[in-house]
N, C-alpha and C. Protein backbone atom coordinates (compact mmCIF):
# COMPACT_ATOMS: atom_id res chain seq x y z
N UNK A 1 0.86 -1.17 0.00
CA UNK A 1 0.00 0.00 0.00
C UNK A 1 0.91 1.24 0.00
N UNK A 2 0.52 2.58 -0.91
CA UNK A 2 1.93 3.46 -1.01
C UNK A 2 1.41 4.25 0.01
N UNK A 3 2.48 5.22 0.69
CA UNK A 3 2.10 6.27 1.29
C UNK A 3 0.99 7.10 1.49
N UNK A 4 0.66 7.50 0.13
CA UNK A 4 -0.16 8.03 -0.42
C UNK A 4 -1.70 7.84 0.37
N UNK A 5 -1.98 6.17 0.44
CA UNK A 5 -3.15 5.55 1.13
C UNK A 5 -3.14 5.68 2.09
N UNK A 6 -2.08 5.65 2.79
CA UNK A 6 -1.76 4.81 4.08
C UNK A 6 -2.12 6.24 4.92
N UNK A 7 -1.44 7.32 4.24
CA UNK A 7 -1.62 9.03 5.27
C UNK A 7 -1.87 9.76 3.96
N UNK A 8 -3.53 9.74 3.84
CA UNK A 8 -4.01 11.01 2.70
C UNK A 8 -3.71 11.96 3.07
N UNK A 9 -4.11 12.71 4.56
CA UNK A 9 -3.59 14.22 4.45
C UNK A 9 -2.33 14.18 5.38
N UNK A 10 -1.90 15.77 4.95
CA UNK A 10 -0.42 15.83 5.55
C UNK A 10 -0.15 16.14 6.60
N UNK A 11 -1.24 16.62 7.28
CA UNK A 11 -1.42 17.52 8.67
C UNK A 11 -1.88 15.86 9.44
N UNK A 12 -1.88 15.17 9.27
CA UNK A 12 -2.25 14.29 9.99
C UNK A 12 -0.76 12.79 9.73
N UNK A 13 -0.30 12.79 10.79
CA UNK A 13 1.03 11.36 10.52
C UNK A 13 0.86 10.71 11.30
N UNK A 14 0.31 10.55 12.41
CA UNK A 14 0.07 9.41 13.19
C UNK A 14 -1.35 8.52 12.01
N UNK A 15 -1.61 7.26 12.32
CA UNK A 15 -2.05 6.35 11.86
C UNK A 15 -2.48 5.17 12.79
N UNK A 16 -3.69 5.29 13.04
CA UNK A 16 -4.05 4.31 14.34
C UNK A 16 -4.79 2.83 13.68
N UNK A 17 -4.52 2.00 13.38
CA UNK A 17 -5.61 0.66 12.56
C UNK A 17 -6.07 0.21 13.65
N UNK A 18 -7.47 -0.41 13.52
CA UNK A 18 -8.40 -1.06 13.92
C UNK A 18 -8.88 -2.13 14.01
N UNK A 19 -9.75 -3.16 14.88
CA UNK A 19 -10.09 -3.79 13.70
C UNK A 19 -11.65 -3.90 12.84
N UNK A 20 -11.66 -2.65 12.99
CA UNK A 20 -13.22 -1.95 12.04
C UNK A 20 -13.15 -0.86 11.72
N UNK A 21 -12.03 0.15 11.93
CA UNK A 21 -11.79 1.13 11.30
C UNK A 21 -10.41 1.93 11.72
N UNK A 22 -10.15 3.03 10.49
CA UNK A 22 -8.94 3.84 10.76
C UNK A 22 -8.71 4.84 10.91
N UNK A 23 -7.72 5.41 12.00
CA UNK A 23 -8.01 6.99 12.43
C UNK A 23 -7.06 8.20 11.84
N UNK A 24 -6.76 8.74 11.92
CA UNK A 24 -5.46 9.78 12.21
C UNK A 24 -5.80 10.48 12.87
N UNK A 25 -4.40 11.02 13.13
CA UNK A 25 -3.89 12.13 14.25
C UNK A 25 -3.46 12.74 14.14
N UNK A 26 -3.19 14.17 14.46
CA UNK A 26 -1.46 15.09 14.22
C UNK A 26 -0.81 15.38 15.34
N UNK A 27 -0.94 14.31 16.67
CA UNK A 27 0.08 14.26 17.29
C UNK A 27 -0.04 12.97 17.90
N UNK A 28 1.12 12.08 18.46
CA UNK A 28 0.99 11.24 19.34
C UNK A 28 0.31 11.43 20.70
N UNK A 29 0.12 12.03 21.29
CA UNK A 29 -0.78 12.51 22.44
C UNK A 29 -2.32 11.79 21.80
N UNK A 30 -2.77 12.67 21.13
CA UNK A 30 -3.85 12.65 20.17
C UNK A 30 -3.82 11.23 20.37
N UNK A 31 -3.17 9.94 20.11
CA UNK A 31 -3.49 8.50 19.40
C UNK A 31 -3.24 7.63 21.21
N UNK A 32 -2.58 8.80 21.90
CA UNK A 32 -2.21 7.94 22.81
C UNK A 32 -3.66 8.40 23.91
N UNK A 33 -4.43 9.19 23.79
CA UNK A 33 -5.74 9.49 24.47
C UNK A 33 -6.79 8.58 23.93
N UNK A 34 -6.82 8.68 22.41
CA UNK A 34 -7.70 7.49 21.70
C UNK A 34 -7.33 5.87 22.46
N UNK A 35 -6.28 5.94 22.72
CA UNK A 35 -6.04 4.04 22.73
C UNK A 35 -6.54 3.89 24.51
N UNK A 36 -6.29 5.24 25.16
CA UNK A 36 -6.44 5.36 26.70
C UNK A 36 -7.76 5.22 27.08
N UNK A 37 -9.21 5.78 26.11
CA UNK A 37 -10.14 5.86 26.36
C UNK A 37 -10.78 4.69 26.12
N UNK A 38 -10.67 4.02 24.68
CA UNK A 38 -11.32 3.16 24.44
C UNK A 38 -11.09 1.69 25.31
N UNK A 39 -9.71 1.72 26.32
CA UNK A 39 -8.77 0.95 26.91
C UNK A 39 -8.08 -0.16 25.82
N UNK A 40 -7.78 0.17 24.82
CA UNK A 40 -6.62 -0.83 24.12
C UNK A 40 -6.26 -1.59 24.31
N UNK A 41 -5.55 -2.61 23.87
CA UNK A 41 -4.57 -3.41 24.47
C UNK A 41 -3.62 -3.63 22.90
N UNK A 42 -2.36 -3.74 22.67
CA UNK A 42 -1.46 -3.93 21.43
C UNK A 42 -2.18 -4.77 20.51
N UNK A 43 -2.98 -5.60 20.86
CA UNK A 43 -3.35 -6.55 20.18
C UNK A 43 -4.24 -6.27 19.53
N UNK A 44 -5.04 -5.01 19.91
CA UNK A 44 -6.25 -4.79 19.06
C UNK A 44 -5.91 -3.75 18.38
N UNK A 45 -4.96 -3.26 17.82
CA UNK A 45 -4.35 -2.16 17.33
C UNK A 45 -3.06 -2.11 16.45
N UNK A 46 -2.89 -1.22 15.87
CA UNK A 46 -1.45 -1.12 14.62
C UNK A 46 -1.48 0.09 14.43
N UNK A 47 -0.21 0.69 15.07
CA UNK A 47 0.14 2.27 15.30
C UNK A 47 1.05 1.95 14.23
N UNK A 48 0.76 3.37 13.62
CA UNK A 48 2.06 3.76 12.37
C UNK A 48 2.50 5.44 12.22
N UNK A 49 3.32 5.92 11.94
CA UNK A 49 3.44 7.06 11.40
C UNK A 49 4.47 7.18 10.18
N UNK A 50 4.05 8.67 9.64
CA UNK A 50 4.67 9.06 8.81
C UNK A 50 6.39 8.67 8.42
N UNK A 51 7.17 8.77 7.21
CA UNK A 51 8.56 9.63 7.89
C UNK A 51 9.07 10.37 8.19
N UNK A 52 9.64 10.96 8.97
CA UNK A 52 10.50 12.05 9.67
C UNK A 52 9.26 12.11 10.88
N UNK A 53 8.29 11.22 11.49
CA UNK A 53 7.38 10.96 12.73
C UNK A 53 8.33 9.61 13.37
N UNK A 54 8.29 9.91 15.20
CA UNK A 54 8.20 8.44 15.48
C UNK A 54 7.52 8.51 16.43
N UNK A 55 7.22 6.99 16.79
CA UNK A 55 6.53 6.84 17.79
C UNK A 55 6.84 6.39 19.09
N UNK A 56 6.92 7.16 20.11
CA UNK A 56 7.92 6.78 21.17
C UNK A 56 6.67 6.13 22.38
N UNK A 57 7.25 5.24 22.74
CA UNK A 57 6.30 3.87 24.00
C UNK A 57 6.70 4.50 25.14
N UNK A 58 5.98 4.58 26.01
CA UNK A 58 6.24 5.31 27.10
C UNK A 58 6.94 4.11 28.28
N UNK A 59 7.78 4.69 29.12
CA UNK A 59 8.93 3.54 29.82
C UNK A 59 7.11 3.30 30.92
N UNK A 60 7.41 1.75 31.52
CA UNK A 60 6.48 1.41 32.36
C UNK A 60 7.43 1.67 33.49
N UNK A 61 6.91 2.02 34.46
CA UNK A 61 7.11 2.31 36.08
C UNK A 61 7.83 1.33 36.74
N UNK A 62 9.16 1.34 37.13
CA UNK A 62 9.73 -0.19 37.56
C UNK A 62 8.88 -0.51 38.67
N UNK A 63 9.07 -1.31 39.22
CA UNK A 63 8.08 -1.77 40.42
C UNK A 63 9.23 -1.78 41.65
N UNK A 64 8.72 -0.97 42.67
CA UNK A 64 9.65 -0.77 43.72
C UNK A 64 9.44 -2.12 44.66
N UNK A 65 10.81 -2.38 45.25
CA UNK A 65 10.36 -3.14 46.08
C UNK A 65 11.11 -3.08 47.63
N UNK A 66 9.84 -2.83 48.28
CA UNK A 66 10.26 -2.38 49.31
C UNK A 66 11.18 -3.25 50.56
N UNK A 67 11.85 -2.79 51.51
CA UNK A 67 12.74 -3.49 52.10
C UNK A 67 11.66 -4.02 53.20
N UNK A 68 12.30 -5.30 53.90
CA UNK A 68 11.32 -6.30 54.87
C UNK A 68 11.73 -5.09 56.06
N UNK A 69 10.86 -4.65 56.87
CA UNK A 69 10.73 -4.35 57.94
C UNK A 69 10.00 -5.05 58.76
N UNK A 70 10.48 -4.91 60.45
CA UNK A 70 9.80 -5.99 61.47
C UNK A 70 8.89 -4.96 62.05
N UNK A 71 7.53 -5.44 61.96
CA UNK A 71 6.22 -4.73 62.82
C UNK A 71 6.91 -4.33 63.96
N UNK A 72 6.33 -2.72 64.19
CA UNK A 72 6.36 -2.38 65.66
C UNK A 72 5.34 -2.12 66.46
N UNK A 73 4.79 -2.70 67.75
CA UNK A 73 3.75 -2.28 68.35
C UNK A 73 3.90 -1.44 68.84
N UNK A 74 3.30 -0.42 68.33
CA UNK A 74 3.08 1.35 69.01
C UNK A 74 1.62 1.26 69.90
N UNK A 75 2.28 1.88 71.04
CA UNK A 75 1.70 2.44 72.11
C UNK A 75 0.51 3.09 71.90
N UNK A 76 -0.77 2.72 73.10
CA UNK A 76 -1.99 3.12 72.63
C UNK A 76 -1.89 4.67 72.42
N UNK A 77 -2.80 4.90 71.67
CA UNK A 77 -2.50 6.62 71.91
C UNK A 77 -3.45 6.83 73.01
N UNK A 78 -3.11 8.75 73.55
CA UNK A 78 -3.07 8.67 74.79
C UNK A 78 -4.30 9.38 74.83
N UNK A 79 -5.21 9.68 75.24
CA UNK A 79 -6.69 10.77 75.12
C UNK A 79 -6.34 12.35 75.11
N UNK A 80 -6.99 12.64 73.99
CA UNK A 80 -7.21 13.92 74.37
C UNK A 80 -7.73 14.92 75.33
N UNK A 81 -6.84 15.88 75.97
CA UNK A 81 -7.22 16.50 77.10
C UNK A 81 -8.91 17.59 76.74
N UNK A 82 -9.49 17.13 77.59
CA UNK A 82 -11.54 17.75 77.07
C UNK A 82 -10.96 18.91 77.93
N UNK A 83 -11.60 19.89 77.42
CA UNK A 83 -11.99 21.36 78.00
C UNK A 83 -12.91 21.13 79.00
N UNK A 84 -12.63 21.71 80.60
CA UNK A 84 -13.42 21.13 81.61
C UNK A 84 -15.16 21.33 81.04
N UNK A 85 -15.20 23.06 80.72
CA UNK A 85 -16.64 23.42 80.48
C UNK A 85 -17.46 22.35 78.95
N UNK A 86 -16.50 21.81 78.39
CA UNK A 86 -16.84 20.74 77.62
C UNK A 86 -17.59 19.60 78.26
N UNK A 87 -16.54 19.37 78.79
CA UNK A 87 -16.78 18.08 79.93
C UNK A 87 -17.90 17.93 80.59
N UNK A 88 -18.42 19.28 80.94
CA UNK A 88 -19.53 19.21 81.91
C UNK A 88 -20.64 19.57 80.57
N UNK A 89 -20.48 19.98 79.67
CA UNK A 89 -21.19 20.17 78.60
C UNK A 89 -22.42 18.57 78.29
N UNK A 90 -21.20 17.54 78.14
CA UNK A 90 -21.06 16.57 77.81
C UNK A 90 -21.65 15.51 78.93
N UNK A 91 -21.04 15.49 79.74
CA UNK A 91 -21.93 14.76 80.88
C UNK A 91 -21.82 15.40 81.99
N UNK A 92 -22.85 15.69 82.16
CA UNK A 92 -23.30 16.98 83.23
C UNK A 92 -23.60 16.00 84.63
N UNK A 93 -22.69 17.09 85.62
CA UNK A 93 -22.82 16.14 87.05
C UNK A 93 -23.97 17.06 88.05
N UNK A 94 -25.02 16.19 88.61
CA UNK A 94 -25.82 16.85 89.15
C UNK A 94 -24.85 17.20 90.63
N UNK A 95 -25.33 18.25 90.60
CA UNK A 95 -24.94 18.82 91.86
C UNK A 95 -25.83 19.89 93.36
N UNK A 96 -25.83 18.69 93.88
CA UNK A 96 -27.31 18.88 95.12
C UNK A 96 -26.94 18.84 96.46
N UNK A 97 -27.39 19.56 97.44
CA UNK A 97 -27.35 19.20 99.03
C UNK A 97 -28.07 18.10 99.39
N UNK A 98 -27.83 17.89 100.17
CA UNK A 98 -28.24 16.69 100.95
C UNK A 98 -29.18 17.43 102.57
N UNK A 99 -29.75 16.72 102.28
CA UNK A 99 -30.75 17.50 103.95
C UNK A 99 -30.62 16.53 104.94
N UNK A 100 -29.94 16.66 106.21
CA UNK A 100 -29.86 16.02 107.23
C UNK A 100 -31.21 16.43 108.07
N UNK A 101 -31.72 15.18 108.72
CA UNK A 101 -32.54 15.58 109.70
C UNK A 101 -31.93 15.30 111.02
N UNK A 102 -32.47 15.98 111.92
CA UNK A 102 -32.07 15.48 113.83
C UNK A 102 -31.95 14.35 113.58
N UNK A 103 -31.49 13.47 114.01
CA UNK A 103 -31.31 12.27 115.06
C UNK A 103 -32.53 11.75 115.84
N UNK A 104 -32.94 12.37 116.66
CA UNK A 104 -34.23 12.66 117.34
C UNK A 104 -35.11 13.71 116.81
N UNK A 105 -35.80 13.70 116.50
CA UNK A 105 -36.69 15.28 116.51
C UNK A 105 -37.59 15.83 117.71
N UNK A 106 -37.14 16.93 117.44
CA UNK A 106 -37.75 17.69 119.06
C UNK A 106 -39.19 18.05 119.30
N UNK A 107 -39.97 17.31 118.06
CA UNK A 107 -41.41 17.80 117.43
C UNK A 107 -42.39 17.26 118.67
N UNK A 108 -41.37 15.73 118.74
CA UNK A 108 -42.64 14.86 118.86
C UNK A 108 -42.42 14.88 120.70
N UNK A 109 -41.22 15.08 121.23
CA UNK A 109 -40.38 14.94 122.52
C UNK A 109 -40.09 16.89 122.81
N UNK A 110 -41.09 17.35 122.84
CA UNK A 110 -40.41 18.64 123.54
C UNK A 110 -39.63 18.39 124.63
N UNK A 111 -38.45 19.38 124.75
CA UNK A 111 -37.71 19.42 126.09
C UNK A 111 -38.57 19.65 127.17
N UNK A 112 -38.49 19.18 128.87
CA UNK A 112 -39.50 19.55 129.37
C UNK A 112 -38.55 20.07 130.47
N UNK A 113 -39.08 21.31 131.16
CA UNK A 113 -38.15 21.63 132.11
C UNK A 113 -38.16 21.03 133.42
């Protein structure tokens, strides 16, 4: 297939195949949002461009791997100090006298001289 077919217009050099249809682009961004949305995979696809275009694969993320550390049991945490007028906000302490009576009452036993 000559050039010609492959990229009719000139403003467009990226070249995305399908397998039901074909796109262009005029930038790799452009082809790399198309393949992102539809979710792609290589297999369902055939990227091409122009000459004096390339197409650069983006590096995948090495996979870190982290060093073995030994669990530490940390200490309960400790309560937060309540604002007294909170406190009493919160659970309110009744606060009452108490009434003592005599021992005896003098009601029923007047003193007699």
């Amino acid at each position: 297939m000559p050039v010609k077919e492959k990229f009719p217009w000139e403003s467009f050099p990226y070249r995305l195949e399908l397998k039901d249809r074909v796109a262009w682009f005029q930038c790799q961004e452009h082809m790399d949002k198309e393949i992102a949305r539809y979710k792609l995979r290589p297999k369902d696809y055939k990227a091409s461009c122009k000459r004096g275009y390339k197409i650069v694969k983006p590096e995948k993320p090495k996979r870190k791997i982290k060093p073995k550390v030994e669990k530490v049991i940390k200490p309960a945490p400790k309560p937060k100090p309540v604002d007294k007028k909170r406190k009493e906000l919160l659970s309110p302490v009744m606060k009452f006298k108490t009434i003592q009576f005599d021992k005896q009452p003098k009601l029923l036993h007047p003193k007699r001289k």
